[in-house]
PDB file of N, CA and C in Angstrom:
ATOM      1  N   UNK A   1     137.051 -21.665 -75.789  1.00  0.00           N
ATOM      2  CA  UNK A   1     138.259 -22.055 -75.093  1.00  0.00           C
ATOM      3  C   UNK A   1     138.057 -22.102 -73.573  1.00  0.00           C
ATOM      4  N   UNK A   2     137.520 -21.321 -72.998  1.00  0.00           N
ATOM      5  CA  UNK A   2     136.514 -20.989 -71.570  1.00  0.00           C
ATOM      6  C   UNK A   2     136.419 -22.241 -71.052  1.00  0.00           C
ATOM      7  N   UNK A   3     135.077 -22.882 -71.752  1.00  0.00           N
ATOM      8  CA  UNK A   3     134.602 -24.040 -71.428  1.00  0.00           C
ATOM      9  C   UNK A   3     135.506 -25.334 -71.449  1.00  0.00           C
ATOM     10  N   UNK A   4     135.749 -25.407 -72.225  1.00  0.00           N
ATOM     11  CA  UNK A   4     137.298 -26.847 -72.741  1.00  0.00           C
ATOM     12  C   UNK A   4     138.186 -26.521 -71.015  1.00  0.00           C
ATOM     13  N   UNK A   5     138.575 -25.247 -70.811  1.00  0.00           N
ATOM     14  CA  UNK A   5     139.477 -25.489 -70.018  1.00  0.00           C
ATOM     15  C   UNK A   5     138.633 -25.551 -68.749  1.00  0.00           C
ATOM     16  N   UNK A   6     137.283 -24.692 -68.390  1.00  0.00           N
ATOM     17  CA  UNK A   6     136.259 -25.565 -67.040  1.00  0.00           C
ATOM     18  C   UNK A   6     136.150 -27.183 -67.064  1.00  0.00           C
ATOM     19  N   UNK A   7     136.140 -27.713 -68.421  1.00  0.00           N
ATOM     20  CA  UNK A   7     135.729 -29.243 -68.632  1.00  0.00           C
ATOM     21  C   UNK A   7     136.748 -29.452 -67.958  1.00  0.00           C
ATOM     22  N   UNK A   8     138.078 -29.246 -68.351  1.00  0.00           N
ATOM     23  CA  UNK A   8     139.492 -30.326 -68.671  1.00  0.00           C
ATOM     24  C   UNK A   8     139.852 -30.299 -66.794  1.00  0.00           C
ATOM     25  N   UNK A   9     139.404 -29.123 -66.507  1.00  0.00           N
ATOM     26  CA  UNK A   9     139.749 -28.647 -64.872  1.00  0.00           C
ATOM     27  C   UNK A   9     138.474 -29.620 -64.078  1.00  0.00           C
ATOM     28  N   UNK A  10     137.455 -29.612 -64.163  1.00  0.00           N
ATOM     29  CA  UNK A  10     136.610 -30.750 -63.697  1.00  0.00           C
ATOM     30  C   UNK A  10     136.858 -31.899 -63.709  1.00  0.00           C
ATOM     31  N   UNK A  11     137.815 -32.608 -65.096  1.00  0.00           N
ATOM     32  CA  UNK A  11     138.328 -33.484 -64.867  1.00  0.00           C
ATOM     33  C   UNK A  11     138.887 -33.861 -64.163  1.00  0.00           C
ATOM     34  N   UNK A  12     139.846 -33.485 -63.998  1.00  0.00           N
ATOM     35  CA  UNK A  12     141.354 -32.938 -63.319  1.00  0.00           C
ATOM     36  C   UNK A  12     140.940 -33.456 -61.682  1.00  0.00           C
ATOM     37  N   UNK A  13     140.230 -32.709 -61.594  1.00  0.00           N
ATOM     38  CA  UNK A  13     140.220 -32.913 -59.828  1.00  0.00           C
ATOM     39  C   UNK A  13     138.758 -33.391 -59.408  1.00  0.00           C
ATOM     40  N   UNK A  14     138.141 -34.093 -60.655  1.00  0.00           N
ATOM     41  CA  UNK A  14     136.628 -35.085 -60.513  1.00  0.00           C
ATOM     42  C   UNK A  14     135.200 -34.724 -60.052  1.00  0.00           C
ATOM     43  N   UNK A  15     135.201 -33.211 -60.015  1.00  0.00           N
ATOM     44  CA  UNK A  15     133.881 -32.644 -59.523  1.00  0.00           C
ATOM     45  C   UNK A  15     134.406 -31.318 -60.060  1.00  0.00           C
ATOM     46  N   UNK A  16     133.069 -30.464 -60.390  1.00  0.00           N
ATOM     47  CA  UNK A  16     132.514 -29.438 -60.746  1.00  0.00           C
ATOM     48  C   UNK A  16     131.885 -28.627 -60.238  1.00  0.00           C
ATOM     49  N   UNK A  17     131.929 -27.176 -60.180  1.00  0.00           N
ATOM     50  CA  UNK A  17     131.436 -26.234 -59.355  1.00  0.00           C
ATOM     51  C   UNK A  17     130.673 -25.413 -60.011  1.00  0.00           C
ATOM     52  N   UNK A  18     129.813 -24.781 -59.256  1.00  0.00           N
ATOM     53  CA  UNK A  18     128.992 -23.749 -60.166  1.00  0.00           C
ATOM     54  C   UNK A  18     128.985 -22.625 -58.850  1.00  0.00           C
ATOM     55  N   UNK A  19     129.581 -21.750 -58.739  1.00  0.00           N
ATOM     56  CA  UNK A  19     129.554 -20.465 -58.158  1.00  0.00           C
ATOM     57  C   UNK A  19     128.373 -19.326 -58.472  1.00  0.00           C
ATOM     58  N   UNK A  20     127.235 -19.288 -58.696  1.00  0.00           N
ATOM     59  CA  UNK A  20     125.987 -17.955 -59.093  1.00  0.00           C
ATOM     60  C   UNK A  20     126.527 -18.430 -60.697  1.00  0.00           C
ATOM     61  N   UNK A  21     127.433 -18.930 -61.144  1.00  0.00           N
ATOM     62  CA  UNK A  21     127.634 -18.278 -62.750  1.00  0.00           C
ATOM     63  C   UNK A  21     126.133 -18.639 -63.628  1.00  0.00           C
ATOM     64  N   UNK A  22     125.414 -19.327 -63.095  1.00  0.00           N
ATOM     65  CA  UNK A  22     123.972 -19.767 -64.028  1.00  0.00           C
ATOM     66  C   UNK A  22     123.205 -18.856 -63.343  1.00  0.00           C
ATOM     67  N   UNK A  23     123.017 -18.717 -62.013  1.00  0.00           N
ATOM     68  CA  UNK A  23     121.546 -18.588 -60.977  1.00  0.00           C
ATOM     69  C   UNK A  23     122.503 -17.996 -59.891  1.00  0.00           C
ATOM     70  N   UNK A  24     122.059 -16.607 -60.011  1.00  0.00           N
ATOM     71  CA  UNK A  24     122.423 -15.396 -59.063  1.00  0.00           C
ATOM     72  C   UNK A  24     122.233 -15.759 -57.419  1.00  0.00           C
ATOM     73  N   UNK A  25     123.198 -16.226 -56.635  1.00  0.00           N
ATOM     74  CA  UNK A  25     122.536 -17.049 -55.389  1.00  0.00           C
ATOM     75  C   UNK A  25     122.590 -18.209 -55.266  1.00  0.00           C
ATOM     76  N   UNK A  26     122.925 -19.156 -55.976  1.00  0.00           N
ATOM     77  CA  UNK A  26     123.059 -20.420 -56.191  1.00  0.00           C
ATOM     78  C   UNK A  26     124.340 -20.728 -56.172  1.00  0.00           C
ATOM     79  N   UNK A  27     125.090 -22.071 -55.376  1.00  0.00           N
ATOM     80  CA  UNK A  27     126.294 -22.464 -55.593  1.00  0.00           C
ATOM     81  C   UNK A  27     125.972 -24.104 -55.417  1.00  0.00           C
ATOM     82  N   UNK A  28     126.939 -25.085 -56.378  1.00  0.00           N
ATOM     83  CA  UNK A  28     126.727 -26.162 -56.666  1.00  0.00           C
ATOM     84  C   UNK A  28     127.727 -26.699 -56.588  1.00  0.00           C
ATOM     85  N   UNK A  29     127.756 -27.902 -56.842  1.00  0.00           N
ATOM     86  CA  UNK A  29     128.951 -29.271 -56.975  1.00  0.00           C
ATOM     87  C   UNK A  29     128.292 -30.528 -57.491  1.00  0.00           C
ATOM     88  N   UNK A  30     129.176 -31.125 -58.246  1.00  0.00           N
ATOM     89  CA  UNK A  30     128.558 -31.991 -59.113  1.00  0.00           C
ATOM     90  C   UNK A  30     130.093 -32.803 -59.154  1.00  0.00           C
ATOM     91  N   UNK A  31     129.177 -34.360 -59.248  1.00  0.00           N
ATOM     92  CA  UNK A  31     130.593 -35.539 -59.710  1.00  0.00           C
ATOM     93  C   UNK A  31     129.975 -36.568 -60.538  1.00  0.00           C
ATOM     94  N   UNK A  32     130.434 -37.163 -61.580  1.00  0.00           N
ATOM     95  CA  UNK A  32     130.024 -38.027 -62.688  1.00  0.00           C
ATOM     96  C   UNK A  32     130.010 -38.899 -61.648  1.00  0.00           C
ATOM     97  N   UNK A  33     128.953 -39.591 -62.567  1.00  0.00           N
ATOM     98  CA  UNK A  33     128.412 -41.300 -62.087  1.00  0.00           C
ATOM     99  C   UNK A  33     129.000 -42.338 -62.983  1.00  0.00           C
ATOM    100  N   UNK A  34     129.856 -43.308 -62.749  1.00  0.00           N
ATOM    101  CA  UNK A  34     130.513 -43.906 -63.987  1.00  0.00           C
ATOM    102  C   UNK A  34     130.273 -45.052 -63.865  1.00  0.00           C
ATOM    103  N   UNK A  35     130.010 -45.623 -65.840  1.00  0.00           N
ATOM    104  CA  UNK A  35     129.671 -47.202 -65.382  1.00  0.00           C
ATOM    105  C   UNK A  35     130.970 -47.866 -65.191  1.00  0.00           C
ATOM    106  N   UNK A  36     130.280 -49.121 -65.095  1.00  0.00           N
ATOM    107  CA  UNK A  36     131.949 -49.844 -64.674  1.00  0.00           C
ATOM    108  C   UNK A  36     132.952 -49.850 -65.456  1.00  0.00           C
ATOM    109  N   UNK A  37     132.462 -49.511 -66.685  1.00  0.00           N
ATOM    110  CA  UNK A  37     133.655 -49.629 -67.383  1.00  0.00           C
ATOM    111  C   UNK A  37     134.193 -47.832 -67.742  1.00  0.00           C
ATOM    112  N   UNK A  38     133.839 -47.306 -67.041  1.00  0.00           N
ATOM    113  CA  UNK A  38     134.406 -45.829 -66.751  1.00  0.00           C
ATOM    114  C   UNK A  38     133.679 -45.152 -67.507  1.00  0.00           C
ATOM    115  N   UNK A  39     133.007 -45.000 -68.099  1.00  0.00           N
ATOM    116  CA  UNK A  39     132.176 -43.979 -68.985  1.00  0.00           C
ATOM    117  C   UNK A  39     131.239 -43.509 -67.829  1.00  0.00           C
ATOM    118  N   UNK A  40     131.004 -41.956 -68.494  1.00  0.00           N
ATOM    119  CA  UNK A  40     130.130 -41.292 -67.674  1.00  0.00           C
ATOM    120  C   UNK A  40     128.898 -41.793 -67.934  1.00  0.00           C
ATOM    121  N   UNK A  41     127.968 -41.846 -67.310  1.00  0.00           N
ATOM    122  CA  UNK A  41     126.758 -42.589 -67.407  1.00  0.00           C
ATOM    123  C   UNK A  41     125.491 -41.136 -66.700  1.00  0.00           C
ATOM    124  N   UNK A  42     125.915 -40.492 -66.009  1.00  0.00           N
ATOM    125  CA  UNK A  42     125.228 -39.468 -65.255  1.00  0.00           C
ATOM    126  C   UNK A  42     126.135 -38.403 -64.465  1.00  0.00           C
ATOM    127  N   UNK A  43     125.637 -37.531 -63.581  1.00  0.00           N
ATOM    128  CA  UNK A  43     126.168 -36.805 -62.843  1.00  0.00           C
ATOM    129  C   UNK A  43     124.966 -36.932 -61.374  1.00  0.00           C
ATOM    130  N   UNK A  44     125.696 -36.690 -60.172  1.00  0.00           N
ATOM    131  CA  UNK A  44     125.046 -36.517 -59.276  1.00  0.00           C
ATOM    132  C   UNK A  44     125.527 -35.303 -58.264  1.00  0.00           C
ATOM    133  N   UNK A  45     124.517 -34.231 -57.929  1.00  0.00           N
ATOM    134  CA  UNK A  45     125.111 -32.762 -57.177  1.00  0.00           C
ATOM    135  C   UNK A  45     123.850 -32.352 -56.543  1.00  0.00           C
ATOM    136  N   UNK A  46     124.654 -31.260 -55.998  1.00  0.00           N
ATOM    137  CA  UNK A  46     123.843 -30.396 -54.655  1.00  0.00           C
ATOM    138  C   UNK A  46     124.332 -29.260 -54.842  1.00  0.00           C
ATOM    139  N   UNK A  47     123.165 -28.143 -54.299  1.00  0.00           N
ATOM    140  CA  UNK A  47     123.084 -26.757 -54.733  1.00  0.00           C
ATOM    141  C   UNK A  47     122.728 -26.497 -53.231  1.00  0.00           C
ATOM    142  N   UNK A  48     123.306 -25.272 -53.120  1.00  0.00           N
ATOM    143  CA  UNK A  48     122.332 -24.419 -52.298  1.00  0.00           C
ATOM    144  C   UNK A  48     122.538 -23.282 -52.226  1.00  0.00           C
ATOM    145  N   UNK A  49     121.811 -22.401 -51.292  1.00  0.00           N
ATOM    146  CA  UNK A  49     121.792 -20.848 -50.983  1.00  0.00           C
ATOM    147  C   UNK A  49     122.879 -20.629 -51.152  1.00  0.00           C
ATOM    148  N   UNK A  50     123.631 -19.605 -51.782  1.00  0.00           N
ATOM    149  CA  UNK A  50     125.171 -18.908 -51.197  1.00  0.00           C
ATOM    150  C   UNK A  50     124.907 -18.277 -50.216  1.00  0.00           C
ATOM    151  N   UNK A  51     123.715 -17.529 -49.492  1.00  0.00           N
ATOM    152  CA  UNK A  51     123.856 -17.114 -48.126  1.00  0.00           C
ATOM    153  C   UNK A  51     124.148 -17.920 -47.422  1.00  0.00           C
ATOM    154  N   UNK A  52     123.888 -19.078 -47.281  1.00  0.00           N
ATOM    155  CA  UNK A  52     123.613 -20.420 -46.580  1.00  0.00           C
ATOM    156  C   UNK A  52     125.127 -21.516 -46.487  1.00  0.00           C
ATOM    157  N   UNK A  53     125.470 -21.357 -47.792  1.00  0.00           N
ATOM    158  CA  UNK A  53     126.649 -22.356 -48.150  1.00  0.00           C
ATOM    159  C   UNK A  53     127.675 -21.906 -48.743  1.00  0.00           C
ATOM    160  N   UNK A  54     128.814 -22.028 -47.762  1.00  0.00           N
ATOM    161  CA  UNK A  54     130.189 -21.236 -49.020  1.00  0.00           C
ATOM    162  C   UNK A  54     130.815 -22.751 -50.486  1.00  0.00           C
ATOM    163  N   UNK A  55     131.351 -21.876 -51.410  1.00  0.00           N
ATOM    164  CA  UNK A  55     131.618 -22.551 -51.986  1.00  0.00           C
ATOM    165  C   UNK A  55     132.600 -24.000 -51.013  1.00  0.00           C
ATOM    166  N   UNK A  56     133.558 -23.901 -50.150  1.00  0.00           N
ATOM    167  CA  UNK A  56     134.081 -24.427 -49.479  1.00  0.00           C
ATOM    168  C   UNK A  56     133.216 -25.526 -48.813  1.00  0.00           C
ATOM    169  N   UNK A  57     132.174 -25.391 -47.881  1.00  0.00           N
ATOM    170  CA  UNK A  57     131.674 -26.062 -47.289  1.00  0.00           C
ATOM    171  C   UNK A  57     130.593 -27.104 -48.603  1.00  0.00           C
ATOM    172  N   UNK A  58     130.115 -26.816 -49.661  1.00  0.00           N
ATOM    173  CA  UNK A  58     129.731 -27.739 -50.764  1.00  0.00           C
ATOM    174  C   UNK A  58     131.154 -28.937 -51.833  1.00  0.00           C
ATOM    175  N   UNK A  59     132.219 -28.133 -51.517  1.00  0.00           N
ATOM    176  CA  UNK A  59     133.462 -29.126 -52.000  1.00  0.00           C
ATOM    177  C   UNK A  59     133.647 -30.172 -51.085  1.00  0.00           C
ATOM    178  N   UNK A  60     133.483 -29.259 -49.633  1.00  0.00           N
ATOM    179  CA  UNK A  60     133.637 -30.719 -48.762  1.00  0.00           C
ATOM    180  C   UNK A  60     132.982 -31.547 -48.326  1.00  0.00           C
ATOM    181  N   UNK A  61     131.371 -31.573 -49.340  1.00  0.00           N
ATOM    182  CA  UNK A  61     130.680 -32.326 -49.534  1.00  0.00           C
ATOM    183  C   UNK A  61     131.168 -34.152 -50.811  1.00  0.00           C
ATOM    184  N   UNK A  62     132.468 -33.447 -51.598  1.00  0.00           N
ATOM    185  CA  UNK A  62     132.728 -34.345 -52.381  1.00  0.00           C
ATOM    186  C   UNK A  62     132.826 -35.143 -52.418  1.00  0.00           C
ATOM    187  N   UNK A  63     133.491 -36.039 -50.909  1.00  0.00           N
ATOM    188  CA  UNK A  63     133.459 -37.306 -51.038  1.00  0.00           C
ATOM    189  C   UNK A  63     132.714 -37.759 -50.448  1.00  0.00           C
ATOM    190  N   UNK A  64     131.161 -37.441 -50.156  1.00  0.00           N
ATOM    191  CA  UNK A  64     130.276 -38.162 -49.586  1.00  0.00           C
ATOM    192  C   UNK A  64     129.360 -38.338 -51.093  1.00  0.00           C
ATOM    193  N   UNK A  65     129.185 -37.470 -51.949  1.00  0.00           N
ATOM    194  CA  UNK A  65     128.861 -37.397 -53.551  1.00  0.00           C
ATOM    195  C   UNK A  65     129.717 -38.908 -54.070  1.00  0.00           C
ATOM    196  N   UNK A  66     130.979 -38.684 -53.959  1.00  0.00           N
ATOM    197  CA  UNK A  66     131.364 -39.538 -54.679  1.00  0.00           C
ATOM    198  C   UNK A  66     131.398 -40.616 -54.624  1.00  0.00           C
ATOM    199  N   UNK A  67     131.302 -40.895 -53.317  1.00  0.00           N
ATOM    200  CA  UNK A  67     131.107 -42.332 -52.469  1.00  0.00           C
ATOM    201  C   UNK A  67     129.362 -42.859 -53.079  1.00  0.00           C
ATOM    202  N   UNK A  68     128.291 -41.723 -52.883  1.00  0.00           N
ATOM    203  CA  UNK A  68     127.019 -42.365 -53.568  1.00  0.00           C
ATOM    204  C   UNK A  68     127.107 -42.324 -55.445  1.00  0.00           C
ATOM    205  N   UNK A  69     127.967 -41.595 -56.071  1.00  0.00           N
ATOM    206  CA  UNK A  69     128.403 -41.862 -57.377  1.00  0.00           C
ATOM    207  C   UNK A  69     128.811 -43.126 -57.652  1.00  0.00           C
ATOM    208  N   UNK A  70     129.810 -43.731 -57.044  1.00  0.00           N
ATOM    209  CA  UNK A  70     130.242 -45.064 -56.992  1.00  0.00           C
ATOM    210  C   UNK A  70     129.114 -45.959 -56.649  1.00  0.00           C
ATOM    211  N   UNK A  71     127.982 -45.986 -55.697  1.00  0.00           N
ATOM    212  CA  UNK A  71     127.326 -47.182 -55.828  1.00  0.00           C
ATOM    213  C   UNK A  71     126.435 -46.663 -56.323  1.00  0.00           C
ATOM    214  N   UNK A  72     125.963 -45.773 -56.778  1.00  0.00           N
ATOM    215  CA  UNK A  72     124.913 -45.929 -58.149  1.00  0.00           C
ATOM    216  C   UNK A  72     125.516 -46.384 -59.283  1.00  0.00           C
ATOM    217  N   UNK A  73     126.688 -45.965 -60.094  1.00  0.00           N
ATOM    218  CA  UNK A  73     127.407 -46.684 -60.956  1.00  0.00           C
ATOM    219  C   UNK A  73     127.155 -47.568 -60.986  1.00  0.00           C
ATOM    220  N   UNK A  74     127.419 -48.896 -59.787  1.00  0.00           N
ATOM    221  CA  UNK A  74     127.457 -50.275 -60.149  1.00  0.00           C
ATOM    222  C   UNK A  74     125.949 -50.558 -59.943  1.00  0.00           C
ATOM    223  N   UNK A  75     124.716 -50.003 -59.536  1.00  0.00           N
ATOM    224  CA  UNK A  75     123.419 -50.327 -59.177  1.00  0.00           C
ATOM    225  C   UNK A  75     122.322 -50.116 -60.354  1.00  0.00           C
ATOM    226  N   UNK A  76     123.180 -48.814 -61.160  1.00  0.00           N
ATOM    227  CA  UNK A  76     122.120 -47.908 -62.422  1.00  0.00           C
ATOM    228  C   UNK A  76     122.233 -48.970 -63.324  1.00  0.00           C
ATOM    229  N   UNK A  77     120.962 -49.345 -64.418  1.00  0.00           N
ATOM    230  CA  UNK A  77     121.591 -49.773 -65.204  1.00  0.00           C
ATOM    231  C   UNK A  77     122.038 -49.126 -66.591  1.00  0.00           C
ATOM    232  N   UNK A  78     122.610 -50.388 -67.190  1.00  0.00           N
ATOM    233  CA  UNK A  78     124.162 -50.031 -68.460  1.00  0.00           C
ATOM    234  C   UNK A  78     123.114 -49.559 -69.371  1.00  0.00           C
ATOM    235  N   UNK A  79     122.227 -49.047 -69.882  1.00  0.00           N
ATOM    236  CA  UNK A  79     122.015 -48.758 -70.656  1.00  0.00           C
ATOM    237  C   UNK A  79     121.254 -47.089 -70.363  1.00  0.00           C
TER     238      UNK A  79
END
């Protein structure tokens, strides 16, 4: 039930976080790559140090992610 509601919440607001919960020290963000016809096709993200990077300052990485999500979408190909 955990996971369903991390998925449904990633949805929700189009990127994904990873706080240490995998890798003790590690914090991430991640946003699907979609083909044109909206299916996920990939994900594209960035990690770094948590000494280094608050979760905050990697969210407000999102729309520069999402902006290169969008033209890989239309560049990757459909298969």
């Amino acid at each position: 039930m955990v996971l369903r509601a991390d998925v449904a919440r990633a949805a929700e607001r189009g990127y994904a976080t990873a706080d240490e919960e995998h890798h003790p020290g590690l914090r991430a963000v991640a946003v699907p790559i979609l083909r044109p016809d909206g299916s996920v096709f990939a994900a594209l993200s960035t990690a770094a140090p948590a000494f280094r990077r608050s979760m905050d300052d990697l969210v407000a990485m999102v729309p520069l992610l999402q902006a290169a999500a969008s033209e890989l979408g239309v560049r990757l190909p459909a298969r």
